[in-house]
N, C-alpha and C. Protein backbone atom coordinates (compact mmCIF):
# COMPACT_ATOMS: atom_id res chain seq x y z
N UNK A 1 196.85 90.39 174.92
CA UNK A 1 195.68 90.58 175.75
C UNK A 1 194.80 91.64 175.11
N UNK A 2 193.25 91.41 174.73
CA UNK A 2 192.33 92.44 174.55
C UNK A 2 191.45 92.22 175.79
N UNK A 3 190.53 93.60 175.88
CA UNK A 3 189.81 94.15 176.32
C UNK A 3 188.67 93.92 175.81
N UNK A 4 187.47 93.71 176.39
CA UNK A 4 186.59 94.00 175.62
C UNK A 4 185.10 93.89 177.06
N UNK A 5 184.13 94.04 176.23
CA UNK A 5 182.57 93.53 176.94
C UNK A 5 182.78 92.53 177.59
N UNK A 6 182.12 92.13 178.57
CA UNK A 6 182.48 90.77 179.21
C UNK A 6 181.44 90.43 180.62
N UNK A 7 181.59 89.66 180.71
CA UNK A 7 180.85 89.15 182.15
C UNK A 7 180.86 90.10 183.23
N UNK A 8 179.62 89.85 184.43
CA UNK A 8 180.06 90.97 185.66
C UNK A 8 180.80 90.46 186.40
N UNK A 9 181.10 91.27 187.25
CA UNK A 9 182.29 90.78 188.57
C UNK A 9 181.09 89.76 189.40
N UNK A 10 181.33 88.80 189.87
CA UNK A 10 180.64 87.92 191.01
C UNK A 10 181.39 87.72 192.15
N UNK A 11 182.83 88.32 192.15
CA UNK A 11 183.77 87.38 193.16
C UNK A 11 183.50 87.75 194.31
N UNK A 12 183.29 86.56 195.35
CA UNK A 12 183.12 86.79 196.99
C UNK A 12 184.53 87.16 197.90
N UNK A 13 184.42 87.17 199.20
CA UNK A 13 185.39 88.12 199.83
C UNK A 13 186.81 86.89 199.59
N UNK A 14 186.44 85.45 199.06
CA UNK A 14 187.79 84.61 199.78
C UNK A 14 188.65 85.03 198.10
N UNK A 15 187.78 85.05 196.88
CA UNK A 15 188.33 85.09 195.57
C UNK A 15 189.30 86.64 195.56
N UNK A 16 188.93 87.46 197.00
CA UNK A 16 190.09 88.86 195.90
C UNK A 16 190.52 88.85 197.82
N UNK A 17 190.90 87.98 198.19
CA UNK A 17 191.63 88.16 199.73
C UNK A 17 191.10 88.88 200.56
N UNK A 18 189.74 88.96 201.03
CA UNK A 18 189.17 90.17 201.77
C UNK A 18 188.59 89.63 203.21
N UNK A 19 188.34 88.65 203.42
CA UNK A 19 187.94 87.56 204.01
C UNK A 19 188.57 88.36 205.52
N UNK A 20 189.73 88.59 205.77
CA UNK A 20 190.35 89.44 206.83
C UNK A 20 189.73 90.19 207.53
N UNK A 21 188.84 91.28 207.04
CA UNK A 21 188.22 92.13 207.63
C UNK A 21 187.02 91.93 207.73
N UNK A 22 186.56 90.59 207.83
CA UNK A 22 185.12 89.79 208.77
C UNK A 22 185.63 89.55 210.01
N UNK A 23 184.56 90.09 210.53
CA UNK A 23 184.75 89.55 212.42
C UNK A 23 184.12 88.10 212.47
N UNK A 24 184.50 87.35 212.56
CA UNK A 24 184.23 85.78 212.49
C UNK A 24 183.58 85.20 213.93
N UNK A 25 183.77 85.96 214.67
CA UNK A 25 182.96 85.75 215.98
C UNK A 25 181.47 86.33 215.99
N UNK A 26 181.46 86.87 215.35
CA UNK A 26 180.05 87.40 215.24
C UNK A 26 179.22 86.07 214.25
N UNK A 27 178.33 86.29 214.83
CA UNK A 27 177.21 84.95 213.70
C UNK A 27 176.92 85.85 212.82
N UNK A 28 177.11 85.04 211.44
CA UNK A 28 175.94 86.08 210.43
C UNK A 28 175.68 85.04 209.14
N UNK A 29 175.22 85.36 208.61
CA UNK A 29 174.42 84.67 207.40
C UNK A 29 175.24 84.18 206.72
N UNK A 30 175.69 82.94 206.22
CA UNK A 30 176.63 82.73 205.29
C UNK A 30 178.19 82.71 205.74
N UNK A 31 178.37 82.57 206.89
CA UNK A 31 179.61 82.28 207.56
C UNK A 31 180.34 80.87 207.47
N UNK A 32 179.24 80.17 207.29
CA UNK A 32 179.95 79.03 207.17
C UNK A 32 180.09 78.39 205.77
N UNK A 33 179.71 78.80 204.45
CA UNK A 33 179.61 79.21 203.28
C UNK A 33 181.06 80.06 203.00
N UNK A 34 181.50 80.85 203.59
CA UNK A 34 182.56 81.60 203.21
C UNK A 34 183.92 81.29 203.49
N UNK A 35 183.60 80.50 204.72
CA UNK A 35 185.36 79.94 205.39
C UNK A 35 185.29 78.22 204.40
N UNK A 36 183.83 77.99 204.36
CA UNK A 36 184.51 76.60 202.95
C UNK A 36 184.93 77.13 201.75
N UNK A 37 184.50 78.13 201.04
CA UNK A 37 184.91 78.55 199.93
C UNK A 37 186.24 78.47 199.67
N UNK A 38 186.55 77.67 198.65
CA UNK A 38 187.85 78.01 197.76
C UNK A 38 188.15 79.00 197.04
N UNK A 39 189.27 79.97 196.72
CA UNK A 39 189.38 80.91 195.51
C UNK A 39 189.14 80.25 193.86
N UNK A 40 187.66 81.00 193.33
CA UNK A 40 187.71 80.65 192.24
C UNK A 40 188.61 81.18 191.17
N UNK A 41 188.60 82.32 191.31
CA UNK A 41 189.52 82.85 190.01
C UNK A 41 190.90 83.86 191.35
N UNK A 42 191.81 84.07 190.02
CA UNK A 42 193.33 84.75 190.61
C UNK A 42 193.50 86.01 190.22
N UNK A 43 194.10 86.85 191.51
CA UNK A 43 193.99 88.25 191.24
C UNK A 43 195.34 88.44 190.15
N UNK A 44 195.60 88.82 189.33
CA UNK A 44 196.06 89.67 188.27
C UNK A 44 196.13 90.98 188.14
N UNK A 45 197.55 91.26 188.70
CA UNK A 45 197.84 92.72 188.09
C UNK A 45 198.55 93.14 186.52
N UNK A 46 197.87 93.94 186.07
CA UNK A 46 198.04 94.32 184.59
C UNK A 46 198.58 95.41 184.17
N UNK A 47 199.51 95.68 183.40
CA UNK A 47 200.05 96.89 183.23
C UNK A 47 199.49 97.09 181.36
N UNK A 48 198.62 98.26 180.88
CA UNK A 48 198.41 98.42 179.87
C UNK A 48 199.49 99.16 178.73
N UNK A 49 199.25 98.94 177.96
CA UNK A 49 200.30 98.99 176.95
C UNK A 49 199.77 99.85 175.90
N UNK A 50 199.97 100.83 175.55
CA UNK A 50 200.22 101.37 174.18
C UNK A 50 199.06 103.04 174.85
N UNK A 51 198.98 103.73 173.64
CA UNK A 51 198.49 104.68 173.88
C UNK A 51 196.72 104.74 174.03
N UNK A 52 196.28 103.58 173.01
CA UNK A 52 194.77 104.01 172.75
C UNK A 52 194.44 102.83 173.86
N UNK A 53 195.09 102.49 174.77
CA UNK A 53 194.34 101.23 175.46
C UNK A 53 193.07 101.46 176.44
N UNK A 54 192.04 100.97 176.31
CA UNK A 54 190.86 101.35 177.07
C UNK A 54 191.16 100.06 177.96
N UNK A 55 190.52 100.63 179.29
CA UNK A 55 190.28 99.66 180.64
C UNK A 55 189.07 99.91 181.27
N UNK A 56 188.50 99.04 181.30
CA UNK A 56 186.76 100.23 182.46
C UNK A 56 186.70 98.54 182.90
N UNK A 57 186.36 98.81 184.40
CA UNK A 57 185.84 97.95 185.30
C UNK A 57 184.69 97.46 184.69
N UNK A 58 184.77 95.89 184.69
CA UNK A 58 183.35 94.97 184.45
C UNK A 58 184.18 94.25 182.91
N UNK A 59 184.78 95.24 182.36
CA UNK A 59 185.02 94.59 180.99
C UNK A 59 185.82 93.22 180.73
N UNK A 60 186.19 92.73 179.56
CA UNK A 60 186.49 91.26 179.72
C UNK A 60 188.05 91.48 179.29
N UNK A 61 188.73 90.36 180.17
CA UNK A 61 189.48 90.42 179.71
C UNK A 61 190.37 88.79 179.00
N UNK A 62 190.63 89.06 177.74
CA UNK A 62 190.88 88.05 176.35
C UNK A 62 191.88 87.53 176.38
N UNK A 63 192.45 86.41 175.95
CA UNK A 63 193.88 86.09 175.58
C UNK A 63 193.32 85.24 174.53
N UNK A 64 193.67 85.62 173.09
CA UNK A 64 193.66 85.29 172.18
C UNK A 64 192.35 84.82 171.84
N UNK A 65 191.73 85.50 172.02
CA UNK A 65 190.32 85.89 171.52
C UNK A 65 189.47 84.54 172.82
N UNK A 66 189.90 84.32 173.73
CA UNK A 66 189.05 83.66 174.61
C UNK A 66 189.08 84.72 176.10
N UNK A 67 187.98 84.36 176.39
CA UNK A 67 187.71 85.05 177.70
C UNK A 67 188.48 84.02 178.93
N UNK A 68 189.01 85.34 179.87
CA UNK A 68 189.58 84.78 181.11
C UNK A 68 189.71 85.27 182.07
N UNK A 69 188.97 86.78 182.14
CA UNK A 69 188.57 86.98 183.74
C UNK A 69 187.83 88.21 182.97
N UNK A 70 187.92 89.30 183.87
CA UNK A 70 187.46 90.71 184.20
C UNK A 70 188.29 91.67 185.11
N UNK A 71 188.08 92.92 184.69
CA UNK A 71 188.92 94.03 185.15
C UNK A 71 187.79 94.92 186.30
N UNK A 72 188.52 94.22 187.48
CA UNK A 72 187.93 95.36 189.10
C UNK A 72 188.47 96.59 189.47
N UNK A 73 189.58 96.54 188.71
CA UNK A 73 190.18 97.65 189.22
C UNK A 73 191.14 98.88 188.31
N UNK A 74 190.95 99.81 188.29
CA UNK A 74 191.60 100.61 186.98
C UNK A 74 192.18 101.94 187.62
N UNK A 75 193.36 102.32 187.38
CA UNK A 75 193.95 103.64 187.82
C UNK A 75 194.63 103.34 186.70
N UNK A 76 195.27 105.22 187.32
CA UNK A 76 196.83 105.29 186.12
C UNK A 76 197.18 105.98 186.83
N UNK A 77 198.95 105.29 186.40
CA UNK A 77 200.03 105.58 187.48
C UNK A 77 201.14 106.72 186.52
N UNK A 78 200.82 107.93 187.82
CA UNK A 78 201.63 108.95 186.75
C UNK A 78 203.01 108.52 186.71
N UNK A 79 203.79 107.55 188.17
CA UNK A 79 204.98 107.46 187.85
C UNK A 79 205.44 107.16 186.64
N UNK A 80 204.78 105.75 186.24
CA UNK A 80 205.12 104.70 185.22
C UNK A 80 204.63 105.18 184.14
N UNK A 81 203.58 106.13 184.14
CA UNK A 81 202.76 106.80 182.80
C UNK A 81 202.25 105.65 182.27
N UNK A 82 201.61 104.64 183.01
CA UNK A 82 200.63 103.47 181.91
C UNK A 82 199.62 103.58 183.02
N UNK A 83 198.79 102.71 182.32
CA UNK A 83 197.23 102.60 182.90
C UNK A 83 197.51 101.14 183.56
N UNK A 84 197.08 101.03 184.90
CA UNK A 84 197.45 99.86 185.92
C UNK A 84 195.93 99.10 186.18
N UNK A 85 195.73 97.84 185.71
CA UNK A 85 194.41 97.19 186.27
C UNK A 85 194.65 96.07 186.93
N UNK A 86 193.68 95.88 187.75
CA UNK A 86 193.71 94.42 188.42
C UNK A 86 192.45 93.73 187.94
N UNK A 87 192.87 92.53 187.65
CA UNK A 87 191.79 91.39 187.21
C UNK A 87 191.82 90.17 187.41
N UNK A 88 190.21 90.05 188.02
CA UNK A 88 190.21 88.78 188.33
C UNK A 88 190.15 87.65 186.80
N UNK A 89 190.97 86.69 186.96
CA UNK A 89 191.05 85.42 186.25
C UNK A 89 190.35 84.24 186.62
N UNK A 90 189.75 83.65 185.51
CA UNK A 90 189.61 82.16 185.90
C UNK A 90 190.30 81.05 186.34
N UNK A 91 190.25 80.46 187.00
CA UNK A 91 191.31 79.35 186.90
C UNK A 91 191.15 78.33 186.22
């Protein structure tokens, strides 16, 4: 897996499971747009590897030199001492 430049995040609330914390009784714009939506891409958790590994939100993330999602999410975990991302994938 590389890292690199890459596409922006686009994903709506059904693609990263968020969909939950809409009040669905309420009318609002695009409600019925959101409960048809399918998940386009799959959340992916990533554990980084080695010392010089860079992660920054938005960037792309590669498998063998093709693009296949983007990185939303970036910490580091002092337990484990690696850098932890979540990324959305294409399907």
């Amino acid at each position: 897996m590389t890292v690199s430049q890459g596409k922006t995040n686009d994903a709506g609330l059904v693609d990263v499971a968020q969909q939950r914390f809409v009040v669905m009784e309420k009318d609002f714009l695009g409600s019925d747009a959101m409960l048809e939506r399918k998940p386009s891409r799959l959340i992916a958790p990533l554990i980084s590897e080695g010392a010089d590994t860079d992660a920054l939100i938005g960037k792309a993330v590669l498998i063998e030199g093709q693009y296949v999602g983007s990185i939303i999410s970036v910490g580091f975990d002092h337990i484990v001492g690696k850098l932890l991302t979540i990324a959305l994938l294409d399907r």
